[in-house]
Structure formats: C-alpha cells, structure tokens
N, C-alpha and C. Protein backbone atom coordinates (compact mmCIF):
# COMPACT_ATOMS: atom_id res chain seq x y z
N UNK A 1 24.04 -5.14 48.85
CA UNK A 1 22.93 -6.03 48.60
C UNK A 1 21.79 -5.66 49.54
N UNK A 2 20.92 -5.54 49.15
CA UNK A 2 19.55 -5.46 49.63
C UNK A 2 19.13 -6.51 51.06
N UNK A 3 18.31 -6.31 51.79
CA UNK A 3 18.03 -7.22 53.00
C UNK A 3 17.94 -8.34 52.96
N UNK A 4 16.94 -7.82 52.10
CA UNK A 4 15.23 -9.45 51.76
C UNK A 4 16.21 -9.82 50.58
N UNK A 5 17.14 -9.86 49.98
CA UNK A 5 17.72 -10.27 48.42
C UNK A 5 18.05 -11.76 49.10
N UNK A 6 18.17 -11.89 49.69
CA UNK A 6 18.69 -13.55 50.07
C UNK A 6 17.06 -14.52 50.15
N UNK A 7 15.82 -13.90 50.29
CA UNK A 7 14.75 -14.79 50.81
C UNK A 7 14.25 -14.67 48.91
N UNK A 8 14.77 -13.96 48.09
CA UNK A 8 14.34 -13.82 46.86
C UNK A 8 14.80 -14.49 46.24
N UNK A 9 15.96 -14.70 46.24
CA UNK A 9 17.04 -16.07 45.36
C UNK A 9 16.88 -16.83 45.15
N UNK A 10 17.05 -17.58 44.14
CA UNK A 10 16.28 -18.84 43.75
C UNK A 10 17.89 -19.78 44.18
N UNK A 11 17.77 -20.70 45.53
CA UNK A 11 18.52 -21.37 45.66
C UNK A 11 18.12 -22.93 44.91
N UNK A 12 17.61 -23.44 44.21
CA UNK A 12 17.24 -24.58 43.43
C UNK A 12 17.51 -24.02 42.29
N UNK A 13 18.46 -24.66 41.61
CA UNK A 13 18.24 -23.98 40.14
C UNK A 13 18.37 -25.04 39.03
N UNK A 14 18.06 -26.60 40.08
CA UNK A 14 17.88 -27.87 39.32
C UNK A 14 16.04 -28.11 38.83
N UNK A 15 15.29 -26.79 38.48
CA UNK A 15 13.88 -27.02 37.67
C UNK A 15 14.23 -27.37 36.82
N UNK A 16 13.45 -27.95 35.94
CA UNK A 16 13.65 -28.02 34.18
C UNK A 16 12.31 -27.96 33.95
N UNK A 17 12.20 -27.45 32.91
CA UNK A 17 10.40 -27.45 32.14
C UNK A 17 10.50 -28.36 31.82
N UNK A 18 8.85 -28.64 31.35
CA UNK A 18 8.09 -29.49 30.78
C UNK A 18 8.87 -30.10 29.36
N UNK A 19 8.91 -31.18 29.14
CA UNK A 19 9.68 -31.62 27.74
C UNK A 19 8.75 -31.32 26.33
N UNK A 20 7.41 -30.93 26.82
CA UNK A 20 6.68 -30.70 25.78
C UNK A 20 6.69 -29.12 25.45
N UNK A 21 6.93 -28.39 26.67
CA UNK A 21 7.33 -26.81 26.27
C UNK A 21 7.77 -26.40 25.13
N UNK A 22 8.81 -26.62 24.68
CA UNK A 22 9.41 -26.44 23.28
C UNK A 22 8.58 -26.53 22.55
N UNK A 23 7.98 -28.16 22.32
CA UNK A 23 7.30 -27.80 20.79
C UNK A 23 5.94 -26.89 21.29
N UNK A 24 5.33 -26.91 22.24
CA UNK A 24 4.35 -25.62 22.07
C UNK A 24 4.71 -24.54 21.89
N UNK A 25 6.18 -24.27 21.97
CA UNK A 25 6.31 -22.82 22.06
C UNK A 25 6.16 -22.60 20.62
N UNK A 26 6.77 -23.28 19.97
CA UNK A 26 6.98 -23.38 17.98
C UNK A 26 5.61 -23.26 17.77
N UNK A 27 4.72 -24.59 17.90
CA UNK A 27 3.46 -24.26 17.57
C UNK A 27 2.81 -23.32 17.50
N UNK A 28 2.72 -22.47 18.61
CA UNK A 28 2.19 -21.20 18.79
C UNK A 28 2.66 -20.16 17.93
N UNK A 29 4.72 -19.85 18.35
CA UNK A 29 4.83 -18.93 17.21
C UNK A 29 4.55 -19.64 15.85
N UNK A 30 4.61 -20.74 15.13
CA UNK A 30 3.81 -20.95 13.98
C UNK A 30 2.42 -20.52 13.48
N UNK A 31 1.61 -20.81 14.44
CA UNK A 31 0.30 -20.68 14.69
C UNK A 31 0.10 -18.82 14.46
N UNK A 32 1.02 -18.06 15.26
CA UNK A 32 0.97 -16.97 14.97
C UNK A 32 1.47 -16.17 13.84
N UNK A 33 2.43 -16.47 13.01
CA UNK A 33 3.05 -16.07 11.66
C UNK A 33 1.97 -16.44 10.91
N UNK A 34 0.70 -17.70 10.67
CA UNK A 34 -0.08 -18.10 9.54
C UNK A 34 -1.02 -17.20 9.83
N UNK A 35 -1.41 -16.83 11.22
CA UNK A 35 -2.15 -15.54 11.21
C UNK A 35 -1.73 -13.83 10.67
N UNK A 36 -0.78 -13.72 10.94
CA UNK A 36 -0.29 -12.67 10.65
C UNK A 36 -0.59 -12.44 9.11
N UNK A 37 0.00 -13.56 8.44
CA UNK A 37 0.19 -13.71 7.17
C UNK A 37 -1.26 -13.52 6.30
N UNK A 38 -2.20 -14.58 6.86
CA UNK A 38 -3.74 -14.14 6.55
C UNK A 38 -4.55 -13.12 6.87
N UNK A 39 -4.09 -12.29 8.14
CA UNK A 39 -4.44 -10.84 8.17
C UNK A 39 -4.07 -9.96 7.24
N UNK A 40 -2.53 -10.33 6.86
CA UNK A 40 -2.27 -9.14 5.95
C UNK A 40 -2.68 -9.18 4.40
N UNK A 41 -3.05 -10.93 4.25
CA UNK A 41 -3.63 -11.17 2.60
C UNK A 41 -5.42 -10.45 2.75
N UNK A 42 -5.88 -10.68 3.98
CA UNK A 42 -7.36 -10.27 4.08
C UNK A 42 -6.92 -8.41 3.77
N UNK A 43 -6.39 -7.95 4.61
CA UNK A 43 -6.24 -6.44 4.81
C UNK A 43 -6.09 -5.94 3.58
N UNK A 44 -5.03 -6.80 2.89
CA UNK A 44 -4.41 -6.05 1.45
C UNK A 44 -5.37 -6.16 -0.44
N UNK A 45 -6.12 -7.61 0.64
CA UNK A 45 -7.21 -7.76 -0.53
C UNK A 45 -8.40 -6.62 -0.57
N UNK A 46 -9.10 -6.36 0.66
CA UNK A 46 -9.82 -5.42 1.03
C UNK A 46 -9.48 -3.80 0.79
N UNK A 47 -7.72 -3.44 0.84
CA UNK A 47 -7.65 -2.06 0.29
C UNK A 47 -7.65 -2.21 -1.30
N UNK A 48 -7.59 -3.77 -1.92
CA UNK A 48 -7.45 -3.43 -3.29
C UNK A 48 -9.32 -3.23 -4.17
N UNK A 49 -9.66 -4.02 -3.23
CA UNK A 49 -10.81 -3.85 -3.90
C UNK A 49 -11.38 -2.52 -3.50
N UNK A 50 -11.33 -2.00 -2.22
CA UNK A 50 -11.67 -0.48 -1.74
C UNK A 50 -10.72 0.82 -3.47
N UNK A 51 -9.87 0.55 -3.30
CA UNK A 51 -8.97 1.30 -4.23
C UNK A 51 -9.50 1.10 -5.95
N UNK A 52 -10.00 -0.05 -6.37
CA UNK A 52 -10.73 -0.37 -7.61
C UNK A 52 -12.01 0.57 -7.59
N UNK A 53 -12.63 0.15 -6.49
CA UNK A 53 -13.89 1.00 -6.43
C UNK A 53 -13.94 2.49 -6.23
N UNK A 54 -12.65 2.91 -5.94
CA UNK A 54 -12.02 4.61 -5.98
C UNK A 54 -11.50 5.00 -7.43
N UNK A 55 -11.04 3.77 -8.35
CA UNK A 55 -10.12 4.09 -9.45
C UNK A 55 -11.36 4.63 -9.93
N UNK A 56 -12.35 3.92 -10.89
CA UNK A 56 -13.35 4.55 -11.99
C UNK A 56 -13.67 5.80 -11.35
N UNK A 57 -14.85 5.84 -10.65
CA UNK A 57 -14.59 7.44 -9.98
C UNK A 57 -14.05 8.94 -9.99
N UNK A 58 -13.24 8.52 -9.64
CA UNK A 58 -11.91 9.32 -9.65
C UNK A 58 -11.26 9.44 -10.96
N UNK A 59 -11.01 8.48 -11.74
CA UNK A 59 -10.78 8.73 -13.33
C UNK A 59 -11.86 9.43 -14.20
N UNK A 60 -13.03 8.74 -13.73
CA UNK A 60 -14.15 9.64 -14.33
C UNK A 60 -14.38 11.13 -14.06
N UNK A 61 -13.99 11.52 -12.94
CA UNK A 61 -13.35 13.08 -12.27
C UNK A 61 -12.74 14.07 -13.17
N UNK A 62 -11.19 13.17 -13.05
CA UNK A 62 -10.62 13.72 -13.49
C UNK A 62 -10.47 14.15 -15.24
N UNK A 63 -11.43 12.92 -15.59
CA UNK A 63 -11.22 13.45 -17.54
C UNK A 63 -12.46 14.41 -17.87
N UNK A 64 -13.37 14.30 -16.86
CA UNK A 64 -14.38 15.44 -16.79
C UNK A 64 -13.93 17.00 -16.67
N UNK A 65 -12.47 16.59 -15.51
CA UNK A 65 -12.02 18.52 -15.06
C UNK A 65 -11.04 18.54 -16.23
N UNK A 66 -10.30 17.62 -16.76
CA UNK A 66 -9.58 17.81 -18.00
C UNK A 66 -10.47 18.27 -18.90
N UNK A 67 -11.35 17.96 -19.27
CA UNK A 67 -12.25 18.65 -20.46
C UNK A 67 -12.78 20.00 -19.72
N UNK A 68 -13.13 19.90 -19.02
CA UNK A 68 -14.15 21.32 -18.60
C UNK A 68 -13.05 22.53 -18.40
N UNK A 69 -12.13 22.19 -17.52
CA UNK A 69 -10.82 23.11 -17.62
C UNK A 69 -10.09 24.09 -19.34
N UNK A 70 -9.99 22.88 -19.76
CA UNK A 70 -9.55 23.47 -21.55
C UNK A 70 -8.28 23.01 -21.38
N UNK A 71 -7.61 22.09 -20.26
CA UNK A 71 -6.18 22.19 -20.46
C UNK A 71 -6.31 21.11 -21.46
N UNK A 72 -6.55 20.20 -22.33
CA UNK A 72 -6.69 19.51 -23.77
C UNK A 72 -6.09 20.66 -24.32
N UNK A 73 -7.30 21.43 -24.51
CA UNK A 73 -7.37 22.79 -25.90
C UNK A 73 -5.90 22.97 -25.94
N UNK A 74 -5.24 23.42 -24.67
CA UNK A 74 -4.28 24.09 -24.36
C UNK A 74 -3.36 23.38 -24.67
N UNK A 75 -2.90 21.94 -24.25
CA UNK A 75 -1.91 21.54 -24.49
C UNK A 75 -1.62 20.60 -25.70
N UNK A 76 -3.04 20.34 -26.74
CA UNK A 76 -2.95 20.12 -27.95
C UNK A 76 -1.94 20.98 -29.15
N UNK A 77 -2.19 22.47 -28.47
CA UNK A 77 -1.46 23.50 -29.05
C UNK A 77 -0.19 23.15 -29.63
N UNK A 78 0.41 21.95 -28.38
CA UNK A 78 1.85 21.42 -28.75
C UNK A 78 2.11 21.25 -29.66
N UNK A 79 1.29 20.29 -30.34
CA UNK A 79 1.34 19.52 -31.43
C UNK A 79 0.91 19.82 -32.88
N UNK A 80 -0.23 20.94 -32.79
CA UNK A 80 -0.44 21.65 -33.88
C UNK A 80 0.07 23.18 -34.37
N UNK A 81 0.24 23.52 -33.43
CA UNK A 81 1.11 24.96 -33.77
C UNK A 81 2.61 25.03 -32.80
N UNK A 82 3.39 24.55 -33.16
CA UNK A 82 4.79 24.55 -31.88
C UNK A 82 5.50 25.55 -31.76
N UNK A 83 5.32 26.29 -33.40
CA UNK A 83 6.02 28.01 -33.11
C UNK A 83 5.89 28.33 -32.62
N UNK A 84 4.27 28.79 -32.01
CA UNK A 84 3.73 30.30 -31.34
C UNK A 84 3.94 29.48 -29.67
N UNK A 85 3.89 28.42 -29.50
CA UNK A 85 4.21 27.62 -28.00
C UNK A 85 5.48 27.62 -27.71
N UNK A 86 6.45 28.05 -28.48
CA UNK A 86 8.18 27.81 -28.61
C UNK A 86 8.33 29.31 -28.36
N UNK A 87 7.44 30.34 -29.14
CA UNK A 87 7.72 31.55 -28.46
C UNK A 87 7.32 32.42 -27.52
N UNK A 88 5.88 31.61 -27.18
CA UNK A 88 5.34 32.38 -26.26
C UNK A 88 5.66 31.31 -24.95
N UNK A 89 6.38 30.64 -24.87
CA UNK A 89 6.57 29.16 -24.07
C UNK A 89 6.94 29.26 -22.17
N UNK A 90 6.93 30.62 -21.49
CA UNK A 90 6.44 30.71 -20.13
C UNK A 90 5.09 31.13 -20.54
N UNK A 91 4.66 31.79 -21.12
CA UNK A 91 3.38 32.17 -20.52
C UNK A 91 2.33 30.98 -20.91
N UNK A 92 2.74 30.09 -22.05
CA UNK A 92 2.23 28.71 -22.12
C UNK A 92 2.29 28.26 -21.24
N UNK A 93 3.58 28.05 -20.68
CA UNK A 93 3.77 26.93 -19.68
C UNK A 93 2.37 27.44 -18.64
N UNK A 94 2.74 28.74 -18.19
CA UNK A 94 1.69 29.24 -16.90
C UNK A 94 0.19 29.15 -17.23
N UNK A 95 -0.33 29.01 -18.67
CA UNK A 95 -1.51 28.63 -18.34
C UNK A 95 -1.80 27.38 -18.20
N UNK A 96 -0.93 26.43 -18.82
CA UNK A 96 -1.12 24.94 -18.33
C UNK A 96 -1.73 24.40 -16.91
N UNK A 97 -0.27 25.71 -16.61
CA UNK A 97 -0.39 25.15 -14.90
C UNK A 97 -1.67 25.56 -14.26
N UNK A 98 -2.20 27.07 -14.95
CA UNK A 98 -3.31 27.27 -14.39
C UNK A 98 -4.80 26.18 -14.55
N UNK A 99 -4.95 25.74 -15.58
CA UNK A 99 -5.85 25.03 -16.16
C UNK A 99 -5.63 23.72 -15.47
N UNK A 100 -4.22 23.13 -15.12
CA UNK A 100 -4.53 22.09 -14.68
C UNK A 100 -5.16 21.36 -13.55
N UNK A 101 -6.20 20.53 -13.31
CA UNK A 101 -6.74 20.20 -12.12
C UNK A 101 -5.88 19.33 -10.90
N UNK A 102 -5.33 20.20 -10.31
CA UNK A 102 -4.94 19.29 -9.54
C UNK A 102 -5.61 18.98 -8.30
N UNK A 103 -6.78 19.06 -7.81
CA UNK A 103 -7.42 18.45 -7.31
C UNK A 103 -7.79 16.91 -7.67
N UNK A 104 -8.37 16.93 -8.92
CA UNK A 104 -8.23 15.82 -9.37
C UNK A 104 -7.10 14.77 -9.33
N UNK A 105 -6.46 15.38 -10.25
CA UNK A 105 -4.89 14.55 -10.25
C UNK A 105 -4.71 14.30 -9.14
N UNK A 106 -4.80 14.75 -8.23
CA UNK A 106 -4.05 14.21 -6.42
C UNK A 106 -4.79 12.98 -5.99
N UNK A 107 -5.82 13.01 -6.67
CA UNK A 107 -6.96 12.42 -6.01
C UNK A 107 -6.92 10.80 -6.77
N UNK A 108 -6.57 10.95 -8.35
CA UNK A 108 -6.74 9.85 -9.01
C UNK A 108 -5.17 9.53 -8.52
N UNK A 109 -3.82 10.03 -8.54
CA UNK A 109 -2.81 9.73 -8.27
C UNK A 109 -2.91 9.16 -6.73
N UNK A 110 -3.39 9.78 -5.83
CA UNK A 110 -3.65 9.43 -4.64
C UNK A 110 -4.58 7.50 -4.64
N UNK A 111 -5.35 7.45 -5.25
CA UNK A 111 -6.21 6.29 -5.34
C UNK A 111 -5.33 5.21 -6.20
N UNK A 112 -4.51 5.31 -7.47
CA UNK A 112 -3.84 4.99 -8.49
C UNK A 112 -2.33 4.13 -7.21
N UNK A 113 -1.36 4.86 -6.74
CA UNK A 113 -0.80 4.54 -5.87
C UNK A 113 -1.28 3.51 -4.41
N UNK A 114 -2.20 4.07 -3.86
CA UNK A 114 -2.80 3.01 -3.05
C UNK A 114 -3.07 1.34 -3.80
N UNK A 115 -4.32 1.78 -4.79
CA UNK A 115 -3.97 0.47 -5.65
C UNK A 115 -2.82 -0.37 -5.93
N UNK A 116 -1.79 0.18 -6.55
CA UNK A 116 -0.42 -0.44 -6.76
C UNK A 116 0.40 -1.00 -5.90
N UNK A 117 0.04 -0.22 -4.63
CA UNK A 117 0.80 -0.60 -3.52
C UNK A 117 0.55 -1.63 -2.72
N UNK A 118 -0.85 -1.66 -2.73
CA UNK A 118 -1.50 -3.06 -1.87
C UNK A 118 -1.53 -4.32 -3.20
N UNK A 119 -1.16 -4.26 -4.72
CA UNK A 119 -1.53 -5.05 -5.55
C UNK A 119 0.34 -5.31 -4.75
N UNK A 120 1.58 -5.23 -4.86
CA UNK A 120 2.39 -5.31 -4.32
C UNK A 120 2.88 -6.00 -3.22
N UNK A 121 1.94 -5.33 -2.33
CA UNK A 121 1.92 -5.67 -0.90
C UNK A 121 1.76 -7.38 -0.83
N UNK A 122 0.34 -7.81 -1.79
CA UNK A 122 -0.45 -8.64 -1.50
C UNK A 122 0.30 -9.69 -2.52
N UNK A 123 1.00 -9.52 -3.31
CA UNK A 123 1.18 -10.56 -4.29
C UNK A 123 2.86 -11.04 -3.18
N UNK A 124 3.28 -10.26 -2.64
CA UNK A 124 4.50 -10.55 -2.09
C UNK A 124 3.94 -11.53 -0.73
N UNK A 125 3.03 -11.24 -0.04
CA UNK A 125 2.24 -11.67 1.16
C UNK A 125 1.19 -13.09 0.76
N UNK A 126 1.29 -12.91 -0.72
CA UNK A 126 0.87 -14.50 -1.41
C UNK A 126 1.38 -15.64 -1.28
N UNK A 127 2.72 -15.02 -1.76
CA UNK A 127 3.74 -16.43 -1.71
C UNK A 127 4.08 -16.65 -0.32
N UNK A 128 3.65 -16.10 0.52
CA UNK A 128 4.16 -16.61 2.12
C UNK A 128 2.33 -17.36 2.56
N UNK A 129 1.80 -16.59 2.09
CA UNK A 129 0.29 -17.26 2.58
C UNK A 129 0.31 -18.61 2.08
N UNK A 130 0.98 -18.97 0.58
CA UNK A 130 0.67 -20.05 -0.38
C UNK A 130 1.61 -21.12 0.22
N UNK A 131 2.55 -20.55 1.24
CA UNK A 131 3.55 -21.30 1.61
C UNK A 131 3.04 -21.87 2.80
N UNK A 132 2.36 -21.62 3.88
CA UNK A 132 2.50 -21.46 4.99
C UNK A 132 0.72 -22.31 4.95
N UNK A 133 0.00 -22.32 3.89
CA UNK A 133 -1.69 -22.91 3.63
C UNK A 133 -1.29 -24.20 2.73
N UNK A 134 0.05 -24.04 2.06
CA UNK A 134 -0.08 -25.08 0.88
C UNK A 134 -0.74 -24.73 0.17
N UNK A 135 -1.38 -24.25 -0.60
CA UNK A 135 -2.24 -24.14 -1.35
C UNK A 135 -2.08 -24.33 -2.88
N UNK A 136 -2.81 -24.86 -3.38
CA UNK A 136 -2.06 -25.56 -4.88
C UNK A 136 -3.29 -24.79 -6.08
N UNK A 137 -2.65 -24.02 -7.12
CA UNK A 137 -3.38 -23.80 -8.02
C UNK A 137 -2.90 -24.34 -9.09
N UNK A 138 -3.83 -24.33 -10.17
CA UNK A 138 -3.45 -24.42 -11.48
C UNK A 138 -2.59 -23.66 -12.13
C-alpha cells in the first residue's frame, strides 16, 4: 500500500445524495434521447431533401449519356433481332459494356441509394420522435 493511501480513504461512507438526484438524473438522460432523436429527424430530413435535389439532375444525366452513348441502339437489338445477338453474344455483350455510362450510373445509383436510405433512416427515427413529442396526426 502506498504512504499517503490512508489520508485518501474515504473513512465516512455514511454520505447519501440528494433525494432529488435521481429524478434529475432521468430528466436529463430523457432530455437527452428527445434531442438525439430530433437531431437525427432534422439530419435525415435535410439529406432527403439534399438527395431529391441530386435525383432530377443526375437522372437527367444519365438518360442524356444513355442516348448520346447508343447503348439504347445497342441493347434494343435484344428485342428486335435476337439471332444475330445469340450469335454474336460476347462481342455484344462487350459493346454494351463499352457504351455503357458508368459515370453516370454511379452517380444516379450513388444519389438513388442515399435517398432511400435516409427515407429509411427517417421514417424509423419518426416513430421514436412521434413517441417521445406526442405528436398526433391525422
């Protein structure tokens, strides 16, 4: 044992807190979960509307590099001639792949996912907000 360990010891160990301690402590962590909860409905509302305002955009992008590319032309082929696509069907496949934009696609898939995820996020983070505000709709 250490020197000073005896002048450190708490020889009283008849304290008791405050009788009101408890419920502040609840209060507070209460107080802090309704925040939490409204940060994450503010946060998740704000990436959805950020992500709406990325969807058109970005869709408009991408049906622009779909047309300008030719992969349409190309992969209409399917459907109107399937022989010569059934026999020539790697080197089909490889121009697909060439023609296809995937810049785009990453980009609308990239924006498309974010959306979904915070529409998710936020409808699950509803029912705890709706719980925790009361909040009564029609």
């Amino acid at each position: 044992m250490h020197q000073s360990a005896s002048f450190l010891r708490i020889k009283n160990m008849d304290i008791e807190p405050p009788k009101e301690l408890f419920g502040k402590i609840l209060k507070r962590i209460h107080r802090e979960e309704r925040l939490l909860v409204f940060r994450k409905v503010v946060i998740f509302s704000v990436m959805i509307t950020g992500s709406l305002v990325g969807f058109v955009p970005s869709l408009k992008m991408l049906l622009a590099d779909f047309r300008q590319s030719g992969f349409i032309n190309f992969f209409s082929l399917i459907f109107s001639d399937f022989t010569v696509v059934r026999t020539y069907w790697q080197s089909f496949a490889m121009i697909l792949l060439e023609t296809l934009p995937a810049l785009s696609l990453v980009l609308f898939l990239g924006v498309l996912l974010i959306l979904l995820q915070s529409i998710k996020s936020l409808t699950k983070n509803y029912y705890e907000y709706k719980q925790y505000f009361r909040i009564k709709i029609i």
